[in-house]
N, C-alpha and C. Protein backbone atom coordinates (compact mmCIF):
# COMPACT_ATOMS: atom_id res chain seq x y z
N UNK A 1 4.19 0.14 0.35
CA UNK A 1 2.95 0.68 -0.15
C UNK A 1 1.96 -0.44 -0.31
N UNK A 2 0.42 -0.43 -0.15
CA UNK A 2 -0.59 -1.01 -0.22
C UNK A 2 -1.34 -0.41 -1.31
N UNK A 3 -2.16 -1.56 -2.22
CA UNK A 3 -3.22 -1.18 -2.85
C UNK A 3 -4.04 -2.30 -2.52
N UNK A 4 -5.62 -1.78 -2.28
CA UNK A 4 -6.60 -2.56 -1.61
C UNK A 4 -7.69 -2.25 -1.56
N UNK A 5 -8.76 -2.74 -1.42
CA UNK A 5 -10.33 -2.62 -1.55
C UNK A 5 -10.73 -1.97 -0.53
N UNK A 6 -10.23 -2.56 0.94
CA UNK A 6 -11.04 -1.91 1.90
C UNK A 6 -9.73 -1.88 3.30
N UNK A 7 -9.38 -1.18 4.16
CA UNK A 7 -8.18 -1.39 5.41
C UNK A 7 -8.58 0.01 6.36
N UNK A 8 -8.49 -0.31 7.42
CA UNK A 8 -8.36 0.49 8.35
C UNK A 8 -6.28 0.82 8.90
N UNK A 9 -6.25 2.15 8.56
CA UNK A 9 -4.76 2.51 9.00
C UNK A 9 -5.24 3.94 9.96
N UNK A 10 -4.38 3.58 10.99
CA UNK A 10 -4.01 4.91 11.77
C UNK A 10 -2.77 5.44 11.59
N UNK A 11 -2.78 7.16 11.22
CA UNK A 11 -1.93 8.16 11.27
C UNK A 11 -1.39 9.25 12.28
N UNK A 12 -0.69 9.05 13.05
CA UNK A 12 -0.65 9.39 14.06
C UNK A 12 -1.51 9.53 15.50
N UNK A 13 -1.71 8.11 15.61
CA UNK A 13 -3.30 7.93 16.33
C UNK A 13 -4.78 7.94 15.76
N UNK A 14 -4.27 8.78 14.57
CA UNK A 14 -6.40 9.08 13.89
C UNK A 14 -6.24 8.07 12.91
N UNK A 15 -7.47 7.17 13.05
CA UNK A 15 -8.14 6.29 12.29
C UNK A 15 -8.30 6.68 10.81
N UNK A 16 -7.93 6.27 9.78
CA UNK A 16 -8.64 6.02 7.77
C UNK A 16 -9.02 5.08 7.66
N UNK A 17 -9.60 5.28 7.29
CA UNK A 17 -10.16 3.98 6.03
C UNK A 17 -9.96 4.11 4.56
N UNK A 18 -9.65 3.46 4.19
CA UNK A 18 -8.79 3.49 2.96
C UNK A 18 -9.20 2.41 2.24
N UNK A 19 -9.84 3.00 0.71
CA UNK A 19 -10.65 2.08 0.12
C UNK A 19 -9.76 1.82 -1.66
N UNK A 20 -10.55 0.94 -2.24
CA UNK A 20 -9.91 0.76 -3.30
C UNK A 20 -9.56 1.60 -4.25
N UNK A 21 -8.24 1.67 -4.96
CA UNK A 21 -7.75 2.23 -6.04
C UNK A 21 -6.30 3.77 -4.83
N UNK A 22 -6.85 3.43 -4.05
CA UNK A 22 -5.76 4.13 -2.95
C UNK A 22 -4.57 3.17 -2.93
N UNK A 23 -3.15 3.97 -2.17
CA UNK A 23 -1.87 3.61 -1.90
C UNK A 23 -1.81 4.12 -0.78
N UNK A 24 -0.77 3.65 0.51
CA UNK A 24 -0.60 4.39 1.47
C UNK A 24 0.90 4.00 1.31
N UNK A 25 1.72 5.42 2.26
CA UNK A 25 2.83 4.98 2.10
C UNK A 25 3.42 5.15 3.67
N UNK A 26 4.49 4.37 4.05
CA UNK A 26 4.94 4.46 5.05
C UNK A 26 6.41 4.69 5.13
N UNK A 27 6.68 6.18 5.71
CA UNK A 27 8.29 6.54 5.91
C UNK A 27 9.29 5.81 6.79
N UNK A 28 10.44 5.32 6.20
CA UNK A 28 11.10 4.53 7.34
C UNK A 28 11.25 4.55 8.26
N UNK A 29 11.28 3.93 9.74
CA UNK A 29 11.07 4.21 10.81
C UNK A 29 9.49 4.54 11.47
N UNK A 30 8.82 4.80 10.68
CA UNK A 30 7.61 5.49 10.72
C UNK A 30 6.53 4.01 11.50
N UNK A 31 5.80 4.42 12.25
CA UNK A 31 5.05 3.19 12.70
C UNK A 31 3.65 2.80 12.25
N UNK A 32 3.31 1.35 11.93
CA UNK A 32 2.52 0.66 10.84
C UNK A 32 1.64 0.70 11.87
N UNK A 33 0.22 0.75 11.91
CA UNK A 33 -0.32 0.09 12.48
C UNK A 33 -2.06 0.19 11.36
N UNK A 34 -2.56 -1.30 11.19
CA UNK A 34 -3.69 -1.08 10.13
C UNK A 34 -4.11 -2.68 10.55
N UNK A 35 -5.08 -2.25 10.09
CA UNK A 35 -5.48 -4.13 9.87
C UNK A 35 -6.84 -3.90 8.72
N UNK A 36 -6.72 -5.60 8.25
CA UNK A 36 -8.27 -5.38 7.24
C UNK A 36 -8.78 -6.53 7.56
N UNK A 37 -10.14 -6.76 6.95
CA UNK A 37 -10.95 -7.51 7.34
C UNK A 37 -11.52 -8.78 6.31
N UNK A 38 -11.44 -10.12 6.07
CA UNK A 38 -11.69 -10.91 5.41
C UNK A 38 -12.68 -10.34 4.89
N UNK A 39 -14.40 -10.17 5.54
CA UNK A 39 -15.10 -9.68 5.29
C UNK A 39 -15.17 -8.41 4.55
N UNK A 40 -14.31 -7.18 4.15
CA UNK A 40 -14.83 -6.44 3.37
C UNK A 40 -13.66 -7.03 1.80
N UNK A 41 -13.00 -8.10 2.03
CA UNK A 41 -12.61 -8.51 0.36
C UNK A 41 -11.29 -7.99 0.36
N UNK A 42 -10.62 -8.00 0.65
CA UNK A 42 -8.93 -7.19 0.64
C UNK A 42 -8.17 -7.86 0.28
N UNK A 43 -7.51 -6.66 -1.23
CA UNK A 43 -6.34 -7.07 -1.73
C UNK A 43 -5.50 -6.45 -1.46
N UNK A 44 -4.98 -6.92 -1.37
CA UNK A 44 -3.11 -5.94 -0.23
C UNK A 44 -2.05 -6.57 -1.35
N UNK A 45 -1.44 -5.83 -1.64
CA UNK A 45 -0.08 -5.68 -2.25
C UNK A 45 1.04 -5.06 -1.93
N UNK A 46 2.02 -5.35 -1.87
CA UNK A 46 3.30 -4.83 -0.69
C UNK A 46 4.10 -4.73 -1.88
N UNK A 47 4.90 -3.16 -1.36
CA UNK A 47 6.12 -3.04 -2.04
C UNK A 47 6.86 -2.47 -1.27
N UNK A 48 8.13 -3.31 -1.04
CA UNK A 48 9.03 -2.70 -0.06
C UNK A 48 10.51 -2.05 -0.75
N UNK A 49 10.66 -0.82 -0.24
CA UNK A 49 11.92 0.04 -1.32
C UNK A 49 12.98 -0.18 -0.18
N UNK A 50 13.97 -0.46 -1.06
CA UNK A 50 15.61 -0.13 0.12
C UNK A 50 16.52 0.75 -1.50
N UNK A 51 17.28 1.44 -0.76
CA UNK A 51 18.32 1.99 -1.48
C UNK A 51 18.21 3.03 -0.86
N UNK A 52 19.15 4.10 -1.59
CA UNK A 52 19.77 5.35 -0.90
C UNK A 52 18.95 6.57 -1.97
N UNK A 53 18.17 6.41 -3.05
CA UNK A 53 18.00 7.42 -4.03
C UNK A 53 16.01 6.98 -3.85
N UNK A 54 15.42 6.66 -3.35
CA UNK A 54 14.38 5.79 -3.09
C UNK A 54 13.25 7.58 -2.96
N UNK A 55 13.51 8.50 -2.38
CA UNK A 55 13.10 9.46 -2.28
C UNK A 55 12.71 10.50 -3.42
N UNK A 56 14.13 10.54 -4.65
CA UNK A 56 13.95 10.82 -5.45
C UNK A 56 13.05 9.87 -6.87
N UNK A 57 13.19 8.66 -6.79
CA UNK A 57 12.37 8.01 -7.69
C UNK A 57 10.97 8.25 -7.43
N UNK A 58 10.31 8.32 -6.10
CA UNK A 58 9.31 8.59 -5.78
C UNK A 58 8.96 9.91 -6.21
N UNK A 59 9.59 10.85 -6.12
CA UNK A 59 9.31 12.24 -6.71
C UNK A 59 9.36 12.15 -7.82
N UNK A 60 10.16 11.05 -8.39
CA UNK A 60 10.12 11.24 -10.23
C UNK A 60 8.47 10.72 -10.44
N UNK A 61 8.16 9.42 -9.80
CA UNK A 61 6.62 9.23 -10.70
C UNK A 61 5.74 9.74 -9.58
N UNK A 62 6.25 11.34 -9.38
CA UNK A 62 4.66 11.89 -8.42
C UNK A 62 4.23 11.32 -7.48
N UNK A 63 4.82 10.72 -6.59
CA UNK A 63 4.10 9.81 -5.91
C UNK A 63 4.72 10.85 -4.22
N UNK A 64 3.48 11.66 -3.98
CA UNK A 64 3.89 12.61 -2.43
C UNK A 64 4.44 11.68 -1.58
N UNK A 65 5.24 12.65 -0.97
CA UNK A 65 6.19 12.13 0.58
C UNK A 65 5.68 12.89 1.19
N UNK A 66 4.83 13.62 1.51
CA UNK A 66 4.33 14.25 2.58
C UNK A 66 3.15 14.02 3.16
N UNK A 67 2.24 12.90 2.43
CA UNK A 67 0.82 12.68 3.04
C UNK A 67 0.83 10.67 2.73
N UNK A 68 0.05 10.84 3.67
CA UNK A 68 0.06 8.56 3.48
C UNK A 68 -0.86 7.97 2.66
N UNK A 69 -1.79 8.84 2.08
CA UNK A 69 -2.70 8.02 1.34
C UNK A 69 -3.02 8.90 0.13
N UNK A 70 -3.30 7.94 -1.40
CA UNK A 70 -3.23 8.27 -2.62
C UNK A 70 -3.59 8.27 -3.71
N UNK A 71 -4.40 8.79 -4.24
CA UNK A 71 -4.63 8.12 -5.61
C UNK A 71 -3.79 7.16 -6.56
N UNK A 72 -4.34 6.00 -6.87
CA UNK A 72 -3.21 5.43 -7.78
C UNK A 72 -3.80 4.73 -8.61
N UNK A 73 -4.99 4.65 -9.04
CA UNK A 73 -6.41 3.76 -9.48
C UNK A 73 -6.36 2.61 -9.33
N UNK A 74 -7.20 1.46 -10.03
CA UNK A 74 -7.22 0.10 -10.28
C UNK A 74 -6.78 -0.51 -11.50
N UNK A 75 -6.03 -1.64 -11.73
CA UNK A 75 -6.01 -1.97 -12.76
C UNK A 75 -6.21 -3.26 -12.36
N UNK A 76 -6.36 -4.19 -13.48
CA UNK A 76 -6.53 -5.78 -13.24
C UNK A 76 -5.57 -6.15 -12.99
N UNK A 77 -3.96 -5.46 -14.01
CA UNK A 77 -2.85 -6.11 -13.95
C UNK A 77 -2.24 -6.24 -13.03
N UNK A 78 -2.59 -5.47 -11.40
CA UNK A 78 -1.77 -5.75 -10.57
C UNK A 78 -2.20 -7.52 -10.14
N UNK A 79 -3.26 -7.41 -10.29
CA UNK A 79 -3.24 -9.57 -9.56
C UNK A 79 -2.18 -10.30 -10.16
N UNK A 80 -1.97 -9.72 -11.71
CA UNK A 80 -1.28 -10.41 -12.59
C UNK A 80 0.37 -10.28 -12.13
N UNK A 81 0.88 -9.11 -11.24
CA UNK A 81 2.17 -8.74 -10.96
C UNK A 81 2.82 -9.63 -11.01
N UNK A 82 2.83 -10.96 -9.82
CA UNK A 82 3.21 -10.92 -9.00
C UNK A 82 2.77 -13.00 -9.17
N UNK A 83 3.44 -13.83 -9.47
CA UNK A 83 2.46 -15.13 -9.48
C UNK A 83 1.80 -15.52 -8.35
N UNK A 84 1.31 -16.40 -8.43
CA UNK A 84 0.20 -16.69 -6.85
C UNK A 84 1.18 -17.87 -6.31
N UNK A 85 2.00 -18.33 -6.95
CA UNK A 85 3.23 -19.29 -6.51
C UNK A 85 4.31 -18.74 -5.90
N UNK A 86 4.38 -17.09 -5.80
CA UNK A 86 5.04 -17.09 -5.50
C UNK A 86 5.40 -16.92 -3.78
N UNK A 87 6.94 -16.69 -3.59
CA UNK A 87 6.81 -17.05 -1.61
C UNK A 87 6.55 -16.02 -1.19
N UNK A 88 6.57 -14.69 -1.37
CA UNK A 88 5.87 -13.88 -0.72
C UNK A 88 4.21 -13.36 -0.44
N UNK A 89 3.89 -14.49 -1.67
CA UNK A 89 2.45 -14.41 -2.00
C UNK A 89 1.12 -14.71 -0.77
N UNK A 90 0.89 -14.50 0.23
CA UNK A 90 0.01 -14.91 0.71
C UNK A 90 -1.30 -15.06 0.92
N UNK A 91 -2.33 -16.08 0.75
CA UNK A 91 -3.76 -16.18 0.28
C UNK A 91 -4.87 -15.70 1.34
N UNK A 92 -5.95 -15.69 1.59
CA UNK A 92 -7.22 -15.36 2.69
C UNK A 92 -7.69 -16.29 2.31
């Protein structure tokens, strides 16, 4: 899942744009294709799920399996998640 200011993702060929306080989600196997642009300011945040019950947690906090993009608002605390030291962290 992504949260971000500004990204272009295609869904089965058709183009979104997908602006801040959105999530998109991507089903396993399912194919990525997006890019964003220095220029419109993008914060991207990645969360990658493995396990076998991953379907149902998602249904526990509401979060649809049937459509890719989402309400999920803004908060400050996500910059804070995550340290800027850390190795998955990567800068623009």
């Amino acid at each position: 899942m992504w949260h971000l200011v500004k990204a272009h993702f295609w869904f089965d060929g058709v183009e979104e744009v997908v602006t801040s306080g959105h999530m998109v989600l991507y089903q396993p196997k399912e194919i990525q294709k997006y890019v964003y642009y220095v220029e419109d300011h993008p914060e991207v945040f990645w969360i990658h799920f493995t396990g076998y019950d991953v379907k149902n947690i998602l249904n526990y906090h509401r979060i649809p399996l049937d459509k890719h993009v989402f309400y999920s608002g803004t908060l400050p605390d996500y910059k804070n998640a995550v340290p800027k030291d850390h190795p998955g962290t990567a800068t623009m």
